[in-house]
Protein backbone atom coordinates (compact mmCIF):
# COMPACT_ATOMS: atom_id res chain seq x y z
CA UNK A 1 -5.07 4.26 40.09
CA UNK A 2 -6.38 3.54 43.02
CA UNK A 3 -8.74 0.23 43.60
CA UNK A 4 -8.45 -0.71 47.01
CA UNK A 5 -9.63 -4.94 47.97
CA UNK A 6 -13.17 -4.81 48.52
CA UNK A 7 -13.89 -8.24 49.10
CA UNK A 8 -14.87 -9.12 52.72
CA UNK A 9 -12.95 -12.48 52.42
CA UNK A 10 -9.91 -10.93 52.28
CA UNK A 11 -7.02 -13.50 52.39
CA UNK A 12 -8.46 -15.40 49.38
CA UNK A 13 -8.62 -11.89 47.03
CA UNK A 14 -5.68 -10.55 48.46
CA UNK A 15 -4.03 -13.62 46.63
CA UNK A 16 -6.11 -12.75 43.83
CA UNK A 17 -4.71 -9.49 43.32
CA UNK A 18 -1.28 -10.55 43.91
CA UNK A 19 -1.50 -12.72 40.57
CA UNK A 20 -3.42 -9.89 38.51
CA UNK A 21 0.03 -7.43 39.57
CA UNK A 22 2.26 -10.15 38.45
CA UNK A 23 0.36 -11.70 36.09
CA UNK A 24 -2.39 -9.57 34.03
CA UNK A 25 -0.93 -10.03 31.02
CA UNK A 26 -2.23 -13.74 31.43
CA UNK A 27 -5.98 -12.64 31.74
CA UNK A 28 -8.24 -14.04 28.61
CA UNK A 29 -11.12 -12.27 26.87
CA UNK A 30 -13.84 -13.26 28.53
CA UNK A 31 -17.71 -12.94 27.98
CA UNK A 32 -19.67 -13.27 30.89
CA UNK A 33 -23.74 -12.76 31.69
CA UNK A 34 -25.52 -12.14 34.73
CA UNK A 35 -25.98 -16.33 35.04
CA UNK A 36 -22.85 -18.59 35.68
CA UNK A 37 -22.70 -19.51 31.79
CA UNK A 38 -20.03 -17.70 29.51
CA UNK A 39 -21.45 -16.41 26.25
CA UNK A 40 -19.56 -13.87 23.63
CA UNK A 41 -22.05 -11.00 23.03
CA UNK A 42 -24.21 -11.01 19.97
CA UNK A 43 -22.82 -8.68 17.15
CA UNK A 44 -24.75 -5.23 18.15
CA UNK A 45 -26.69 -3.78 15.62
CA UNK A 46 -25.08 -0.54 15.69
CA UNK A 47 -21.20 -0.20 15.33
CA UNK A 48 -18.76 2.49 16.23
CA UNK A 49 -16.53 3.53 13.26
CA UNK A 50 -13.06 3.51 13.18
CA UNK A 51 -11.59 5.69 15.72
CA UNK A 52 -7.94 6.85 15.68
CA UNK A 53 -6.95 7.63 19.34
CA UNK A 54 -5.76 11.29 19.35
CA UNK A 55 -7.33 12.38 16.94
CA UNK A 56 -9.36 14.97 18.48
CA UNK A 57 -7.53 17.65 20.78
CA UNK A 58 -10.33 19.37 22.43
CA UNK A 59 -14.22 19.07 23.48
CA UNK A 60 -15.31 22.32 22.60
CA UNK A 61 -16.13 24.99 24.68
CA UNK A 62 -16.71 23.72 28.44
CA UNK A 63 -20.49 24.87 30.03
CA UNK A 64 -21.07 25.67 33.70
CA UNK A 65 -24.02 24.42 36.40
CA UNK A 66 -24.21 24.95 40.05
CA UNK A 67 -24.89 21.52 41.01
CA UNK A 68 -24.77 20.78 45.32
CA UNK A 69 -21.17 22.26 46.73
CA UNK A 70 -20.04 22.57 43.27
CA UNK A 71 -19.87 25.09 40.27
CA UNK A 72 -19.30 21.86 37.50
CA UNK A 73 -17.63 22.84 34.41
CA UNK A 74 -18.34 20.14 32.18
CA UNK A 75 -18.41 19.52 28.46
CA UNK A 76 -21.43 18.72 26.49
CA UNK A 77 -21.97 17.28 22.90
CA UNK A 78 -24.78 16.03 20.98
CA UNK A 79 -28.21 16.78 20.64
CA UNK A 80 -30.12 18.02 24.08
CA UNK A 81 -33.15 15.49 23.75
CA UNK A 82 -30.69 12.50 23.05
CA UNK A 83 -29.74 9.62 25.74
CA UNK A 84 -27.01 11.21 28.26
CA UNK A 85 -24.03 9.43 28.77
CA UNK A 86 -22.44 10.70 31.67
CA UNK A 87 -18.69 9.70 30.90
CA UNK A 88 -16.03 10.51 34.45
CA UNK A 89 -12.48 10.58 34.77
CA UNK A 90 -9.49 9.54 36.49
CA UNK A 91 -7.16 10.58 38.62
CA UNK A 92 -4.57 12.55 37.51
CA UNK A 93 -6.23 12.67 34.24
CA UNK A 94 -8.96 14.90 33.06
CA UNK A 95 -11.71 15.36 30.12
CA UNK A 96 -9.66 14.54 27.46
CA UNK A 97 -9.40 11.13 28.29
CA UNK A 98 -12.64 11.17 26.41
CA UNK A 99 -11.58 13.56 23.34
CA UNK A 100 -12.10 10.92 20.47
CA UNK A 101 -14.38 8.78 22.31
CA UNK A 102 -16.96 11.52 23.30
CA UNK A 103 -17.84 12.70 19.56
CA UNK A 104 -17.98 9.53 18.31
CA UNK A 105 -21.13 8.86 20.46
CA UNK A 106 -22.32 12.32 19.77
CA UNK A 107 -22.29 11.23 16.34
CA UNK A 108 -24.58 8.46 17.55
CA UNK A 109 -26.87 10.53 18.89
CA UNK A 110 -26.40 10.39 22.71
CA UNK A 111 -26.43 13.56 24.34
CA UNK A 112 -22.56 13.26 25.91
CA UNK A 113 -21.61 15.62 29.05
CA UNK A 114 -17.81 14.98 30.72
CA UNK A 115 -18.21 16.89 33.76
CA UNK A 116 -14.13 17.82 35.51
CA UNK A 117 -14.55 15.83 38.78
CA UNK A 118 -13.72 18.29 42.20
CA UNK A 119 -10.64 19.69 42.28
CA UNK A 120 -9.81 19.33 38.21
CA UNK A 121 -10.04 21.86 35.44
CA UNK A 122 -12.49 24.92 35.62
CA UNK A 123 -14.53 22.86 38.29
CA UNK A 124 -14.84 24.99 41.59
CA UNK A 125 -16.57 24.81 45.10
CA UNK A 126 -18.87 27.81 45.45
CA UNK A 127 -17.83 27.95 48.99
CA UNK A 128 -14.30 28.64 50.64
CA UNK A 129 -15.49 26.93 53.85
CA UNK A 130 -16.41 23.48 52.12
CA UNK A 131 -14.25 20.59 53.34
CA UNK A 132 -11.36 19.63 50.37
CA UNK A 133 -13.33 16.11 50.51
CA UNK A 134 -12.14 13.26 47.86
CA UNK A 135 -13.75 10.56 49.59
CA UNK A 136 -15.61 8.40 47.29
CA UNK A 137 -19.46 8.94 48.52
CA UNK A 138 -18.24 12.80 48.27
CA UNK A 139 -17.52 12.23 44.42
CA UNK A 140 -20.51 10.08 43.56
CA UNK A 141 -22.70 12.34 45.84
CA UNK A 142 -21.17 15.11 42.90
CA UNK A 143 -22.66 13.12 40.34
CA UNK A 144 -25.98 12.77 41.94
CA UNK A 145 -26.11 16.50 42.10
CA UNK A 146 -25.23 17.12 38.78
CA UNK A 147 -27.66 15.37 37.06
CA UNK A 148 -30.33 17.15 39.59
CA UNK A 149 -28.98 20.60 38.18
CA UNK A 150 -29.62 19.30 34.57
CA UNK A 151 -33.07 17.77 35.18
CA UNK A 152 -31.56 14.33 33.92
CA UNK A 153 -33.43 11.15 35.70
CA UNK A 154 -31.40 8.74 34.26
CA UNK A 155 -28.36 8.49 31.96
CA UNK A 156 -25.58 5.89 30.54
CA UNK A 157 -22.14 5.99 32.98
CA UNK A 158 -18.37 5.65 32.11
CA UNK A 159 -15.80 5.90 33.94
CA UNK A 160 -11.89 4.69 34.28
CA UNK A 161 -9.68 4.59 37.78
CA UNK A 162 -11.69 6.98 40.38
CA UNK A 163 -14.09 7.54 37.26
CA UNK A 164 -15.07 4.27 37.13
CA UNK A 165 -15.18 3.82 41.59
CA UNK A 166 -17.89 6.70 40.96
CA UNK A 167 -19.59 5.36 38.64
CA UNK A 168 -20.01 1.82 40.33
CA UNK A 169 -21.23 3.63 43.44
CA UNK A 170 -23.94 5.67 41.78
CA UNK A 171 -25.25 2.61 40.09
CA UNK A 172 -25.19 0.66 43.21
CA UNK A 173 -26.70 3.34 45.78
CA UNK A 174 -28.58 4.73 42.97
CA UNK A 175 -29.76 2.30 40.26
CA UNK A 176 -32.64 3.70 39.07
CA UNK A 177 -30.26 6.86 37.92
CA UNK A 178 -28.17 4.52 35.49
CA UNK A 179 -29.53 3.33 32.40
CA UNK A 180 -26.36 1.21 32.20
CA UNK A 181 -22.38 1.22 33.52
CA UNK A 182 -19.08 0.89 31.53
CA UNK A 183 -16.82 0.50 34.09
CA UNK A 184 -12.74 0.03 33.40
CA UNK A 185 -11.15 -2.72 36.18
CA UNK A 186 -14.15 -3.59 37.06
CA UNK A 187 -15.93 -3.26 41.03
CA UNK A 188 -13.95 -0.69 42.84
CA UNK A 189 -16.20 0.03 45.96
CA UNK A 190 -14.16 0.06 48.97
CA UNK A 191 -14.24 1.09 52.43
CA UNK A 192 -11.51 1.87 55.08
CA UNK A 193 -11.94 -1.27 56.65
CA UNK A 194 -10.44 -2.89 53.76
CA UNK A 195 -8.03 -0.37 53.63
CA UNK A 196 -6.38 -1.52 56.82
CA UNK A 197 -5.75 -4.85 55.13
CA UNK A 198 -1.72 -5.57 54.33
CA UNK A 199 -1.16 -6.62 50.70
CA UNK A 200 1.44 -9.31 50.02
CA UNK A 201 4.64 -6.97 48.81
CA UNK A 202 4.74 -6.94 45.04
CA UNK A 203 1.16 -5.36 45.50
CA UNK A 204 2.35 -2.86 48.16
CA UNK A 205 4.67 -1.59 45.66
CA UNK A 206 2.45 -0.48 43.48
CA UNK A 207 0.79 1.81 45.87
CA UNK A 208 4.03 3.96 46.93
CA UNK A 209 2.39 6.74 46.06
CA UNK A 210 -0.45 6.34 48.73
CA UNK A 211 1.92 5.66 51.21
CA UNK A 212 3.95 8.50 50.03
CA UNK A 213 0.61 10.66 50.18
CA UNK A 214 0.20 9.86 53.80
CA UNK A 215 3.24 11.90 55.02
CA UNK A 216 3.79 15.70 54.88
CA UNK A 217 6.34 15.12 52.93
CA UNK A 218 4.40 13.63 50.41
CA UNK A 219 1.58 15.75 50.70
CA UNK A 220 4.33 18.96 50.02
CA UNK A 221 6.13 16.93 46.68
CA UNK A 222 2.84 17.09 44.84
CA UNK A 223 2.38 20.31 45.34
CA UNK A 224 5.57 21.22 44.78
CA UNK A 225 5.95 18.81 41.66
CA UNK A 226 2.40 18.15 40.29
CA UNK A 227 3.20 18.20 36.41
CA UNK A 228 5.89 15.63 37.23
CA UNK A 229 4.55 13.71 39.52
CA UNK A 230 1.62 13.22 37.24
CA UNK A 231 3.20 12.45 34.11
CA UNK A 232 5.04 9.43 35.92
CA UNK A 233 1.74 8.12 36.88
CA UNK A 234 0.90 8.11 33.60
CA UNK A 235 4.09 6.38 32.32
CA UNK A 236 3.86 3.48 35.04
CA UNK A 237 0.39 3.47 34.38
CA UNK A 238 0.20 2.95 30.77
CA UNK A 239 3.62 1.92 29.93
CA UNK A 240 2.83 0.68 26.45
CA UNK A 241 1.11 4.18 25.57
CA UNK A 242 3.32 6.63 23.84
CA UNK A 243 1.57 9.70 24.68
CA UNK A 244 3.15 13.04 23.72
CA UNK A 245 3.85 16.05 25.09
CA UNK A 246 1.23 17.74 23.91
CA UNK A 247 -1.42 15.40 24.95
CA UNK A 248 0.14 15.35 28.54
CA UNK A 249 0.55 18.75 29.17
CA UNK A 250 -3.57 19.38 27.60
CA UNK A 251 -4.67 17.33 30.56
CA UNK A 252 -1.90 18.47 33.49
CA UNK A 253 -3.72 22.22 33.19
CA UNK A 254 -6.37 21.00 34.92
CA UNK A 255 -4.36 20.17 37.43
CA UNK A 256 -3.72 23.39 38.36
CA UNK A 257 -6.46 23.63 40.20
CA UNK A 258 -6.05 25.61 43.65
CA UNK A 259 -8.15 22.72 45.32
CA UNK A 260 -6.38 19.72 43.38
CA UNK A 261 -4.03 18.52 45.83
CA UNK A 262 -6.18 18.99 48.66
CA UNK A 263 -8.50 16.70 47.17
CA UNK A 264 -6.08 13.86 46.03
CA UNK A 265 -4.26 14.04 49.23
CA UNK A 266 -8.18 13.81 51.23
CA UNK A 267 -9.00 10.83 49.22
CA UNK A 268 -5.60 9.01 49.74
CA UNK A 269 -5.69 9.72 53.19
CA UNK A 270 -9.30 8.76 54.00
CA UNK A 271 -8.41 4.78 52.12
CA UNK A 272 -5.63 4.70 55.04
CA UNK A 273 -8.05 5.45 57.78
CA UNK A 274 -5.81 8.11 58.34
CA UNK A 275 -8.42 11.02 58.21
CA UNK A 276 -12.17 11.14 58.95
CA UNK A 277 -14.72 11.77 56.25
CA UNK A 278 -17.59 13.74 56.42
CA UNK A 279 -20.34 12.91 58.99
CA UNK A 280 -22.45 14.14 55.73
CA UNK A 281 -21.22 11.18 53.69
CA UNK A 282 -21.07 8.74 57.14
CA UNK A 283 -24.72 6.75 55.88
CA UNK A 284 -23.47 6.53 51.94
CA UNK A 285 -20.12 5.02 53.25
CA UNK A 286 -21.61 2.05 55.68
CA UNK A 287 -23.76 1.18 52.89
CA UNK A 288 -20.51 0.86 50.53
CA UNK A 289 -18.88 -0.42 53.08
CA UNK A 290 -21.04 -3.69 52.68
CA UNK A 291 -19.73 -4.00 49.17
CA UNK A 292 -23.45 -3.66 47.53
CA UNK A 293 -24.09 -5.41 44.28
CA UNK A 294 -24.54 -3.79 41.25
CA UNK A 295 -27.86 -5.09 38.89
CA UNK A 296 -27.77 -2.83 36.11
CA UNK A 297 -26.61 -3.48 32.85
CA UNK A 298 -22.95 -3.44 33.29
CA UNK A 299 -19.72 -4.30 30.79
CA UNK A 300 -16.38 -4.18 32.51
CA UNK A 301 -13.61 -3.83 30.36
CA UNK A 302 -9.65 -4.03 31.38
CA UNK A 303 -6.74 -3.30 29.14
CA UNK A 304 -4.28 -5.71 28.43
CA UNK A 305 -0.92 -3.96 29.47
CA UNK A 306 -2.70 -2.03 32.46
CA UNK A 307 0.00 -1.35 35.15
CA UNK A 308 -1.74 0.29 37.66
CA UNK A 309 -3.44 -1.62 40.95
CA UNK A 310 -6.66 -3.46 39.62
CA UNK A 311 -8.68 -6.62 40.42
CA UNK A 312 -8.56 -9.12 38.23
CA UNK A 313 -11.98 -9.72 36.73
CA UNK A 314 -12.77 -13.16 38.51
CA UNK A 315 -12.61 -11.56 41.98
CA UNK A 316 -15.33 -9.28 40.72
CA UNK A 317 -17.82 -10.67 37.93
CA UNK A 318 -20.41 -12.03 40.97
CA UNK A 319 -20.71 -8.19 42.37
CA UNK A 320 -22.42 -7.59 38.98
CA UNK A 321 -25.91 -9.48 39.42
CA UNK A 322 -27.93 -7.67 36.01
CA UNK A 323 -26.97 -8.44 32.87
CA UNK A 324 -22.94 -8.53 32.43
CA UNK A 325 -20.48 -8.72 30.28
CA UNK A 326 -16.21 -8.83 30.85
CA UNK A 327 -14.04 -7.60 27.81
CA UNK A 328 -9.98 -7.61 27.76
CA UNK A 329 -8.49 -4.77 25.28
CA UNK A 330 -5.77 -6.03 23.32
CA UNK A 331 -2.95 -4.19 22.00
CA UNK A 332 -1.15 -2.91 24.59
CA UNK A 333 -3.42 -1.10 25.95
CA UNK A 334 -2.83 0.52 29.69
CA UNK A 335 -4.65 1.99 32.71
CA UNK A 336 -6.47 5.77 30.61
CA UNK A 337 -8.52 2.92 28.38
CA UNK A 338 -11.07 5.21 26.86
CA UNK A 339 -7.90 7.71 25.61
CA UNK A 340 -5.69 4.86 24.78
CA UNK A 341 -8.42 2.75 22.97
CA UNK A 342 -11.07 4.98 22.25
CA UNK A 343 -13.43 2.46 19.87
CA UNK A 344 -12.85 -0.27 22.35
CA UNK A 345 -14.60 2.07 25.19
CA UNK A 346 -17.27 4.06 22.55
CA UNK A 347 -19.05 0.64 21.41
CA UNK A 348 -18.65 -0.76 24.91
CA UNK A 349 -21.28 2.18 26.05
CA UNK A 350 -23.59 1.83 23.25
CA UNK A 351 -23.47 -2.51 24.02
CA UNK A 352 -24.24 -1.90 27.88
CA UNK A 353 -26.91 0.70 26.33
CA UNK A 354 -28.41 -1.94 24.67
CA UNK A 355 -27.84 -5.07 26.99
């Protein structure tokens, strides 16, 4: 839940994301193209069914590649000479945040691979010496290699809270890799520059958990208290969403994962300029740093009761420059968007597909 500003004029989107944390519920469905016109998308010609979130419990047996510093263990389903989609999660969430929604487009045809990002699930560094990175060029880099493994030159990419920051950056550092980008709140390419920046204090609230993160302290409590420290993300997060326990505690196992906190704690860390990245990732970062624009094919979408930190979608629509379109879920609908409205997400990947 983590989208830092990343607008270079920061007092006027600071102010900007002040409103969206006190205020989201206010945001309208919009429509909007790569020009300054609105326009509601024309009705696709190929639908997604009905899809009844939950309904699906597990992704089938999980495949392994060695892909850069990683040994990726990542699902895969539908045929091998269909489009990829390359959907990514959050954090602390894992695969099944695309149970219902990943069959469905199977179903479609797309060849559909949700790979557990570093430090989640069955996903392991083949090397004990490797840095515990979770800076953001160090999880798109992941991507990159992961596709290289699998031969795949190009694919379709999802993605939701530091899902949906990887994503963005592939498709902006990399664009000819990404057929298209769904993308949940939006542009979330930051650096630590704009990490530095104060929020005003209703926003600050809503990132206790970084600050918490920064200490020792903090740093011991997840590891002491991951499952519960999780599932309250998950609650303030989505507070409409009545998960279960059984679809909590299907995703928490991958957060067992001896290099889990290391990670999460890395990435937290690195936002607060309070630890140095890799001199590996030092090129990637000044580039993001610049808060590139994205030109591929790209729909955003945001759910309406989303109560984690997130932009609201005017401070972001001009960092989209290809074809673009905004779309607010309705219903309640909170920050794990693809598990929590599953259609919503499916037929947004098959529109950007086809924008």
């Amino acid at each position: 839940m983590k989208a830092l500003l990343k607008q270079q004029a920061v007092p006027h989107h600071l102010r900007l994301f002040a409103c969206s944390v006190l205020a989201v519920a206010c945001l309208q469905v919009v429509a909007l193209n790569s020009t300054s016109s609105q326009a509601r998308a024309a009705v696709p010609a190929s639908t997604i069914g009905a899809l009844t979130p939950g309904a699906h419990s597990s992704l089938g047996p999980l495949k392994h590649v060695k892909a850069g510093l990683l040994d990726v263990a990542y699902a895969e389903l539908g045929p091998a000479d269909g489009p990829v989609v390359i959907l990514l999660h959050g954090w602390p969430y894992d695969i099944h945040s695309y149970a219902d929604v990943a069959p469905a487009l199977a179903e479609k045809g797309y060849r559909v691979l949700v790979p557990y990002a570093r430090g989640y699930g069955d996903t392991t560094f083949l090397s004990a010496k490797t840095v515990r990175n979770g800076q953001p060029a160090a999880l798109a880099t992941d991507v990159i290699d992961f596709m290289d493994a699998l031969k795949i030159k190009q694919a379709v990419l999802g993605g939701y809270d530091w899902g949906a920051r990887t994503a963005d950056i592939v498709a902006a550092l990399w664009p000819e890799r990404v057929k298209a980008l769904v993308a949940v709140s939006g542009y979330l390419i930051g650096s630590q520059a704009a990490g530095k920046a104060p929020l005003p204090p209703a926003a600050e609230l809503q990132w206790w958990y970084q600050f918490y993160f920064a200490t020792e302290r903090g740093r011991l409590g997840y590891e002491k208290n991951t499952h519960d420290f999780a599932k309250l993300i998950w609650k303030l997060a989505s507070p409409q969403w009545n998960f279960d326990d059984a679809t909590y505690n299907r995703s928490a196992a991958a957060l067992q994962n001896p290099d889990h906190v290391a990670v999460s704690i890395f990435n937290y860390r690195w936002r607060l300029n309070l630890i140095k990245g890799e001199a590996r990732y030092d090129a990637l970062e000044k580039k993001l740093a610049q808060f590139p624009s994205i030109g591929v094919p790209t729909i955003t979408l945001e759910g309406d009761a989303n109560g984690a930190p997130h932009p609201p979608a005017d401070a972001y629509a001009k960092r989209f420059t290809g074809k673009y379109q905004h779309r607010l879920i309705q219903g309640g609908i909170g920050h794990n968007l693809p598990q929590e409205a599953p259609q919503a997400f499916a037929q947004a990947v098959m529109d950007a597909d086809r924008l």
